[in-house]
PDB file of N, CA and C in Angstrom:
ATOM      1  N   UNK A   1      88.154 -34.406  13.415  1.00  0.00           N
ATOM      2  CA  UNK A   1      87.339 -34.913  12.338  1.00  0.00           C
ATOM      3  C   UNK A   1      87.296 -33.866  11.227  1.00  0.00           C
ATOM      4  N   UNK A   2      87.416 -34.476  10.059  1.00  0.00           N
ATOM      5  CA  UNK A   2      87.098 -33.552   8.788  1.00  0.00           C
ATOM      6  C   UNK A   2      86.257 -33.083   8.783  1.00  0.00           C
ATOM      7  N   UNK A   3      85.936 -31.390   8.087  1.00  0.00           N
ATOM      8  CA  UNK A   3      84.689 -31.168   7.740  1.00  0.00           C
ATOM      9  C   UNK A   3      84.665 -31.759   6.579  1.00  0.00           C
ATOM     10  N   UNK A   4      82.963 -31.627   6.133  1.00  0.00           N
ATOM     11  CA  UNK A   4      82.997 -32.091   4.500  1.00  0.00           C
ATOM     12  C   UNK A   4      81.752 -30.734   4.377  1.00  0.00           C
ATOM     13  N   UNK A   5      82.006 -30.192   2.684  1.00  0.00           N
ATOM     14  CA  UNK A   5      81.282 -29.061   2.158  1.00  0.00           C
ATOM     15  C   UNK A   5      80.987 -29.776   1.327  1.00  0.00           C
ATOM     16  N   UNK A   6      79.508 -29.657   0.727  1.00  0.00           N
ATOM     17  CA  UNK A   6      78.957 -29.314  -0.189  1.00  0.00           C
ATOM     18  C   UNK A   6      78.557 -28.857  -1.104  1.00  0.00           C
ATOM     19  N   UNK A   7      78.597 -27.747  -0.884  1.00  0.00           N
ATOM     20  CA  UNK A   7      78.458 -26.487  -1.169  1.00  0.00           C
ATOM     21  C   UNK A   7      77.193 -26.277  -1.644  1.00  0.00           C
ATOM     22  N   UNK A   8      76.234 -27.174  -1.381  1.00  0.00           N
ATOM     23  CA  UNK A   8      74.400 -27.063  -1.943  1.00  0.00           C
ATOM     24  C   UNK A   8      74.057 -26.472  -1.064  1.00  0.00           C
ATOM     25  N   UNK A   9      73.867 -26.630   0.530  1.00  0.00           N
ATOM     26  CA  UNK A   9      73.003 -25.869   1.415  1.00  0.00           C
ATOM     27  C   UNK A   9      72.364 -26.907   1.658  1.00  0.00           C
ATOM     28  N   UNK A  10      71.299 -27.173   2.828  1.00  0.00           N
ATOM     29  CA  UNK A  10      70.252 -27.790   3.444  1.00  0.00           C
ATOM     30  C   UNK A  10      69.044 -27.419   3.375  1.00  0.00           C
ATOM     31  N   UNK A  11      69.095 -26.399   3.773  1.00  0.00           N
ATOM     32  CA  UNK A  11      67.896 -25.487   3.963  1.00  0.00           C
ATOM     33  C   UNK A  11      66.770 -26.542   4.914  1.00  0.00           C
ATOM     34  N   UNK A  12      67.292 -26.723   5.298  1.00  0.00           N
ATOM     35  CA  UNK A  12      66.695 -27.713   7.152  1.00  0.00           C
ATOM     36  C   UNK A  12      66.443 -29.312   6.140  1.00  0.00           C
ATOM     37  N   UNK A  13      66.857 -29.717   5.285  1.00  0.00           N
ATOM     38  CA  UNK A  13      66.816 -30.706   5.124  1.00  0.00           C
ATOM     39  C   UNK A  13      67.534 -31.480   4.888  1.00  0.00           C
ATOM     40  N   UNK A  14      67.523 -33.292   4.948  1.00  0.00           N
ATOM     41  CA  UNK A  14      68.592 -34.031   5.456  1.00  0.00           C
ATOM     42  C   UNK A  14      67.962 -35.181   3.862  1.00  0.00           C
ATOM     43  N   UNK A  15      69.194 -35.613   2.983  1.00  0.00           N
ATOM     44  CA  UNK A  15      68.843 -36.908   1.831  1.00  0.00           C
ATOM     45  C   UNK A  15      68.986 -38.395   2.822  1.00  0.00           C
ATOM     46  N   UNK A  16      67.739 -38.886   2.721  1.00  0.00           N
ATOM     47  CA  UNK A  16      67.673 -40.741   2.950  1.00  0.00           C
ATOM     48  C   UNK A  16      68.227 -41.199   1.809  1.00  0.00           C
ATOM     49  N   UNK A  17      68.577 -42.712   2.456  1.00  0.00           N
ATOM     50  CA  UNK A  17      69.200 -43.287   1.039  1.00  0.00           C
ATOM     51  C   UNK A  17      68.126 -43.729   0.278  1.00  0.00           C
ATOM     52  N   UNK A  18      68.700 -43.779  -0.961  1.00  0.00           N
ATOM     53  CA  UNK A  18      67.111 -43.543  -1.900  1.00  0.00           C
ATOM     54  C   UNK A  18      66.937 -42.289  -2.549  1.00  0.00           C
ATOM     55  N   UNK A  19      67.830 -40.808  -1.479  1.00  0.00           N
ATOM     56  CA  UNK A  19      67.775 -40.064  -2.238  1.00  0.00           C
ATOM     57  C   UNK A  19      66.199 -39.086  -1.905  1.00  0.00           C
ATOM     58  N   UNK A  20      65.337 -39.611  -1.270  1.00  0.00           N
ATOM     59  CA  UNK A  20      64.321 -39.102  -0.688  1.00  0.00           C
ATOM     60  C   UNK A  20      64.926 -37.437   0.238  1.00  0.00           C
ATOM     61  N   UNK A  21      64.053 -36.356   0.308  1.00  0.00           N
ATOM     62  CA  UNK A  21      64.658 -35.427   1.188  1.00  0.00           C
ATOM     63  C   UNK A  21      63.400 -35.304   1.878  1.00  0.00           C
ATOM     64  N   UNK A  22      64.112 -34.924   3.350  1.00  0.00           N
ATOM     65  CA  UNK A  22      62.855 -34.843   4.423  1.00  0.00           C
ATOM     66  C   UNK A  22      63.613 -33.803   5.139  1.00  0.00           C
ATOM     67  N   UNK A  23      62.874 -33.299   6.437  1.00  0.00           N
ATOM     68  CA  UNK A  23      63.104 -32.287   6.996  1.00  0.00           C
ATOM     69  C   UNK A  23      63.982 -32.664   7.889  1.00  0.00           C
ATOM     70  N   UNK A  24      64.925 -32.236   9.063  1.00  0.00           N
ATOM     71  CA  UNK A  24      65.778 -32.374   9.631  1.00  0.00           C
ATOM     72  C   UNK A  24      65.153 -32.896  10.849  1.00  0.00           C
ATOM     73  N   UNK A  25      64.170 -32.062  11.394  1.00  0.00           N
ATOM     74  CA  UNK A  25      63.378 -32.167  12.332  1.00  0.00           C
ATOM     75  C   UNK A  25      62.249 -33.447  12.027  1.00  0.00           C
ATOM     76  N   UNK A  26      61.989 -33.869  11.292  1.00  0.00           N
ATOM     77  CA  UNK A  26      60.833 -34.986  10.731  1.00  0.00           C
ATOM     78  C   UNK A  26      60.963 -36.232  12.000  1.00  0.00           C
ATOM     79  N   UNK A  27      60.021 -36.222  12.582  1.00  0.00           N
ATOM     80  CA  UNK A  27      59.474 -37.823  13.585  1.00  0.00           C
ATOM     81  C   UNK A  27      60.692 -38.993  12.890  1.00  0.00           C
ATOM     82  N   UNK A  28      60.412 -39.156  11.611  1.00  0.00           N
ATOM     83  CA  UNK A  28      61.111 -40.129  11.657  1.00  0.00           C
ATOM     84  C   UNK A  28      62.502 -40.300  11.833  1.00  0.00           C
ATOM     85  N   UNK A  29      63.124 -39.261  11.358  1.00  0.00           N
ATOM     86  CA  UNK A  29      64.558 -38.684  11.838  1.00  0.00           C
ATOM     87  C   UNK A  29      65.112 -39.010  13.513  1.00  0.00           C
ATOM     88  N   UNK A  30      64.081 -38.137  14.086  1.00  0.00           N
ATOM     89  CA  UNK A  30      64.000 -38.585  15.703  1.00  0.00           C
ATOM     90  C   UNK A  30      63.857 -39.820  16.290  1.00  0.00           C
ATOM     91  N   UNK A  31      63.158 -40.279  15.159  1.00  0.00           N
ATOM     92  CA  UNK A  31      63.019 -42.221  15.911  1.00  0.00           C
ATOM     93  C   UNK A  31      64.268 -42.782  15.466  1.00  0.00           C
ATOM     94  N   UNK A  32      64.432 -42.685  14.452  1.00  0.00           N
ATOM     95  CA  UNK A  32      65.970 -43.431  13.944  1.00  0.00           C
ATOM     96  C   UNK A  32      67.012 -42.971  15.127  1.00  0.00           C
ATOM     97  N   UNK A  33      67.155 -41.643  15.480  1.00  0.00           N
ATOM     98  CA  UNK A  33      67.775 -41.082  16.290  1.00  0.00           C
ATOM     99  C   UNK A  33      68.085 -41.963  17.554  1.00  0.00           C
ATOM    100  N   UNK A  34      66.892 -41.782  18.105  1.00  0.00           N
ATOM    101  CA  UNK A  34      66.695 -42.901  19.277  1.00  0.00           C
ATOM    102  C   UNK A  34      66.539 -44.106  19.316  1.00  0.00           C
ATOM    103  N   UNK A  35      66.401 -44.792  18.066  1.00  0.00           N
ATOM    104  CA  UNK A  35      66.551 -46.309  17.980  1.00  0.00           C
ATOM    105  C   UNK A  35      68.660 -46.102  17.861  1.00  0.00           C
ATOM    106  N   UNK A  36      69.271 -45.333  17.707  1.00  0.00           N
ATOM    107  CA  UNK A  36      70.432 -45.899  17.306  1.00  0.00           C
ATOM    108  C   UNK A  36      71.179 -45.479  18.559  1.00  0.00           C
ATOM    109  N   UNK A  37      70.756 -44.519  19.317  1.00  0.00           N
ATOM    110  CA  UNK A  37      71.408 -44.745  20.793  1.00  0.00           C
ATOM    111  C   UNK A  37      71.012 -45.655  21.426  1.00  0.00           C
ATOM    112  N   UNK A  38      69.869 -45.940  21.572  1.00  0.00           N
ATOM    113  CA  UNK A  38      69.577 -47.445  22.483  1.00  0.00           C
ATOM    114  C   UNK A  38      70.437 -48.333  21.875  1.00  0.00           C
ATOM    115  N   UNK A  39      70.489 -48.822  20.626  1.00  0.00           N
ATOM    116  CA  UNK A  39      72.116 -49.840  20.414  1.00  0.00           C
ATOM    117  C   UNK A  39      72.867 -49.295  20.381  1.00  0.00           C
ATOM    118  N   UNK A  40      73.248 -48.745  20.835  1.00  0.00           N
ATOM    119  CA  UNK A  40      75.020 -47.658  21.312  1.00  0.00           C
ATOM    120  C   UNK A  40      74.598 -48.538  22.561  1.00  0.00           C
ATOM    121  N   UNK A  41      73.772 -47.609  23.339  1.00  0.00           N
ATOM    122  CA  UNK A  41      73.579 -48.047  24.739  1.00  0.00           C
ATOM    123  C   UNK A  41      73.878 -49.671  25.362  1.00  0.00           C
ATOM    124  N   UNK A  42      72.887 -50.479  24.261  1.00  0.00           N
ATOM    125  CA  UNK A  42      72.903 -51.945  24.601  1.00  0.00           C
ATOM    126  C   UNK A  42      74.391 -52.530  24.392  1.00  0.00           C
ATOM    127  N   UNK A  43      74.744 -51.647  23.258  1.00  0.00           N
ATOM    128  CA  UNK A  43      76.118 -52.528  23.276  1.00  0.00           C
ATOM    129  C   UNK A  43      77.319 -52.226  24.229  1.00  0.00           C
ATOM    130  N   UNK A  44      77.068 -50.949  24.628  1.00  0.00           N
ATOM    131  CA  UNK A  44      77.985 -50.310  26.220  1.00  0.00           C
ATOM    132  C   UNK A  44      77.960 -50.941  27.018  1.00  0.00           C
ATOM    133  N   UNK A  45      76.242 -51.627  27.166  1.00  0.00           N
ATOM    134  CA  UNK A  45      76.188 -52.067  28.489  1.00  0.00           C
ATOM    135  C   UNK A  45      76.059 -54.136  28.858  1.00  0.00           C
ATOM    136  N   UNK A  46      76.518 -54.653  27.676  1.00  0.00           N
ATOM    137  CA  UNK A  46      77.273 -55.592  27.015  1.00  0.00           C
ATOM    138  C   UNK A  46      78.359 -55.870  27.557  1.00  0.00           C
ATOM    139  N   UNK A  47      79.031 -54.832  26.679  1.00  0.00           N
ATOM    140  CA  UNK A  47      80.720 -55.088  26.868  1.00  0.00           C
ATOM    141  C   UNK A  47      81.376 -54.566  28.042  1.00  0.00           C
ATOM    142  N   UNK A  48      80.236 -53.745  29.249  1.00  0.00           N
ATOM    143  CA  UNK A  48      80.504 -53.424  30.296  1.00  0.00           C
ATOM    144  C   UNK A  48      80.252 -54.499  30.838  1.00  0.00           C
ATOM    145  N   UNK A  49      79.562 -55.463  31.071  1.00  0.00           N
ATOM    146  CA  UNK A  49      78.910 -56.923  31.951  1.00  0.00           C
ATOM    147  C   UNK A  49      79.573 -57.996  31.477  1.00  0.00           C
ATOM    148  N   UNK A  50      80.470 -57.752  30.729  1.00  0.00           N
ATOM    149  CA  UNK A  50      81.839 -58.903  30.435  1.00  0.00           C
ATOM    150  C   UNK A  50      81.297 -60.448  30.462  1.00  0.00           C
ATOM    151  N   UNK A  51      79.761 -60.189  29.944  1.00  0.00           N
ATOM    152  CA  UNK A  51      79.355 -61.678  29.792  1.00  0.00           C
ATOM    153  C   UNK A  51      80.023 -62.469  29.166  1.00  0.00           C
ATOM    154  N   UNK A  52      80.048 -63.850  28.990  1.00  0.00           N
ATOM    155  CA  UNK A  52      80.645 -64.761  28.304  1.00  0.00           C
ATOM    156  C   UNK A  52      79.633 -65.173  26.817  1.00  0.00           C
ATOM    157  N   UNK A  53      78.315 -65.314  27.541  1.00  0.00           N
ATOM    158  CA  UNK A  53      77.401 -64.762  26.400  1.00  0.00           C
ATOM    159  C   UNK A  53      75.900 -63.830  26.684  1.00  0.00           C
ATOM    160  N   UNK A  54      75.342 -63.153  25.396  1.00  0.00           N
ATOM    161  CA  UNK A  54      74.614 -62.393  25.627  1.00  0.00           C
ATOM    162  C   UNK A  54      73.455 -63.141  26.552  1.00  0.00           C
ATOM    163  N   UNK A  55      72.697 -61.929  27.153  1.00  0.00           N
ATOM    164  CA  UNK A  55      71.543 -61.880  27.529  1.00  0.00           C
ATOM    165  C   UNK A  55      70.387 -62.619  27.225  1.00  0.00           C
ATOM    166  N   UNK A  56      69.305 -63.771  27.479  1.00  0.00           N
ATOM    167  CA  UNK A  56      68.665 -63.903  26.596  1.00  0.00           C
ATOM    168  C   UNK A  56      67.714 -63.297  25.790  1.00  0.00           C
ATOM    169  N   UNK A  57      67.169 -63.348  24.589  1.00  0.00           N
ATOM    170  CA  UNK A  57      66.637 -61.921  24.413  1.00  0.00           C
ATOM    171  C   UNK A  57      67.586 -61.366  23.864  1.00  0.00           C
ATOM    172  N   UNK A  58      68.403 -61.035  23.859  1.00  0.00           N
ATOM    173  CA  UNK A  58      69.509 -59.912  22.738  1.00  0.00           C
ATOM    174  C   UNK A  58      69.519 -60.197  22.028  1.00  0.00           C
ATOM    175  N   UNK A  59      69.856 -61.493  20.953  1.00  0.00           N
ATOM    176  CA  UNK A  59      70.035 -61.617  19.911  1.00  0.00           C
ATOM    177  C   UNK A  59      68.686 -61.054  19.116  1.00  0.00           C
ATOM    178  N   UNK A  60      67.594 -61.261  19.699  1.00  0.00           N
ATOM    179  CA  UNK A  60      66.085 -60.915  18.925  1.00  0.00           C
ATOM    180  C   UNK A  60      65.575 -59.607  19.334  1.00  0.00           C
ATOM    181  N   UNK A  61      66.327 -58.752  20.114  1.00  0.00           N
ATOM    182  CA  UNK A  61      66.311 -57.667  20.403  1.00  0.00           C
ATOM    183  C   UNK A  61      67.384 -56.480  19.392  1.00  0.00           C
ATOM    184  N   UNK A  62      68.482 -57.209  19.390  1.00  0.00           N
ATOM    185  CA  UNK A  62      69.419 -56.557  18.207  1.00  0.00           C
ATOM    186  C   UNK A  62      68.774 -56.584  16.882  1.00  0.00           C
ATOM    187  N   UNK A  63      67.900 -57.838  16.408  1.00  0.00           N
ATOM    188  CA  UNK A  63      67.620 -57.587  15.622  1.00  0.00           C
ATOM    189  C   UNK A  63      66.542 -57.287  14.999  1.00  0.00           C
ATOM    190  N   UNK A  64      65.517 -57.167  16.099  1.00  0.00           N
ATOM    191  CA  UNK A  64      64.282 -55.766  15.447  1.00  0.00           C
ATOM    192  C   UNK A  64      65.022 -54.702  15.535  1.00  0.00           C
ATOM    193  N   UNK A  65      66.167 -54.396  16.163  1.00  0.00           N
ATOM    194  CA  UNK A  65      66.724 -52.842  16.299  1.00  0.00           C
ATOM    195  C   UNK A  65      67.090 -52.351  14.581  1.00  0.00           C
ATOM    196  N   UNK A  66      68.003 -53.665  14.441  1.00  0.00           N
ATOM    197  CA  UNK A  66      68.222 -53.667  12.694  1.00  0.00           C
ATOM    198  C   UNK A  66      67.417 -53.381  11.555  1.00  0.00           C
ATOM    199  N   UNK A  67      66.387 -54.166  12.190  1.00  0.00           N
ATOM    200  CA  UNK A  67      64.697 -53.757  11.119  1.00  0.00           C
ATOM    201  C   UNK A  67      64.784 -52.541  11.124  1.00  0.00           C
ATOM    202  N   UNK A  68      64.743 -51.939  11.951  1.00  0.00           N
ATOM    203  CA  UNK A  68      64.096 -50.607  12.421  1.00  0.00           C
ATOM    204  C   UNK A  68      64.988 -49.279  11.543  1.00  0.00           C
ATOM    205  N   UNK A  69      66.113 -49.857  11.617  1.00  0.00           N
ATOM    206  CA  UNK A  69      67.089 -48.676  11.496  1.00  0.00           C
ATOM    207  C   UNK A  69      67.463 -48.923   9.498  1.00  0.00           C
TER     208      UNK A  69
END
C-alpha cells in the first residue's frame, strides 16, 4: 500500500468530513471504529453461512449500521 504525506502534521488529530477536526482518541472516533468492524464482521459471517438469503433482521440491522456510520 502507498504511503500518502501531507506534509501538515496531526498533532493527534484526525479531519471529519465537513472538515470538522477532533482528536484521534475522541469516543466518537472509537464508536465509528467499532460500529465498522461489526459490519466487516456481519458481512464475514454472511458470506461464510452461504445463505441463499439473509438472516431475518439483517436487512434492518445493516441499516441502522449505515445510520450510524
Amino acid at each position: 500500500m502507498a504511503r500518502i504525506y501531507t506534509r501538515r502534521g496531526d498533532r493527534g488529530q484526525t479531519q471529519l468530513p465537513g472538515g470538522r477536526c477532533v482528536a484521534k482518541h475522541a469516543q466518537r472516533l472509537e464508536c465509528l471504529g467499532a460500529v465498522d468492524e461489526l459490519s466487516a464482521c456481519i458481512g464475514l459471517a454472511r458470506a461464510l453461512l452461504q445463505e441463499p438469503s439473509p438472516p431475518a433482521g439483517a436487512a434492518r440491522l445493516a441499516a441502522s449500521l449505515g445510520r450510524i456510520q
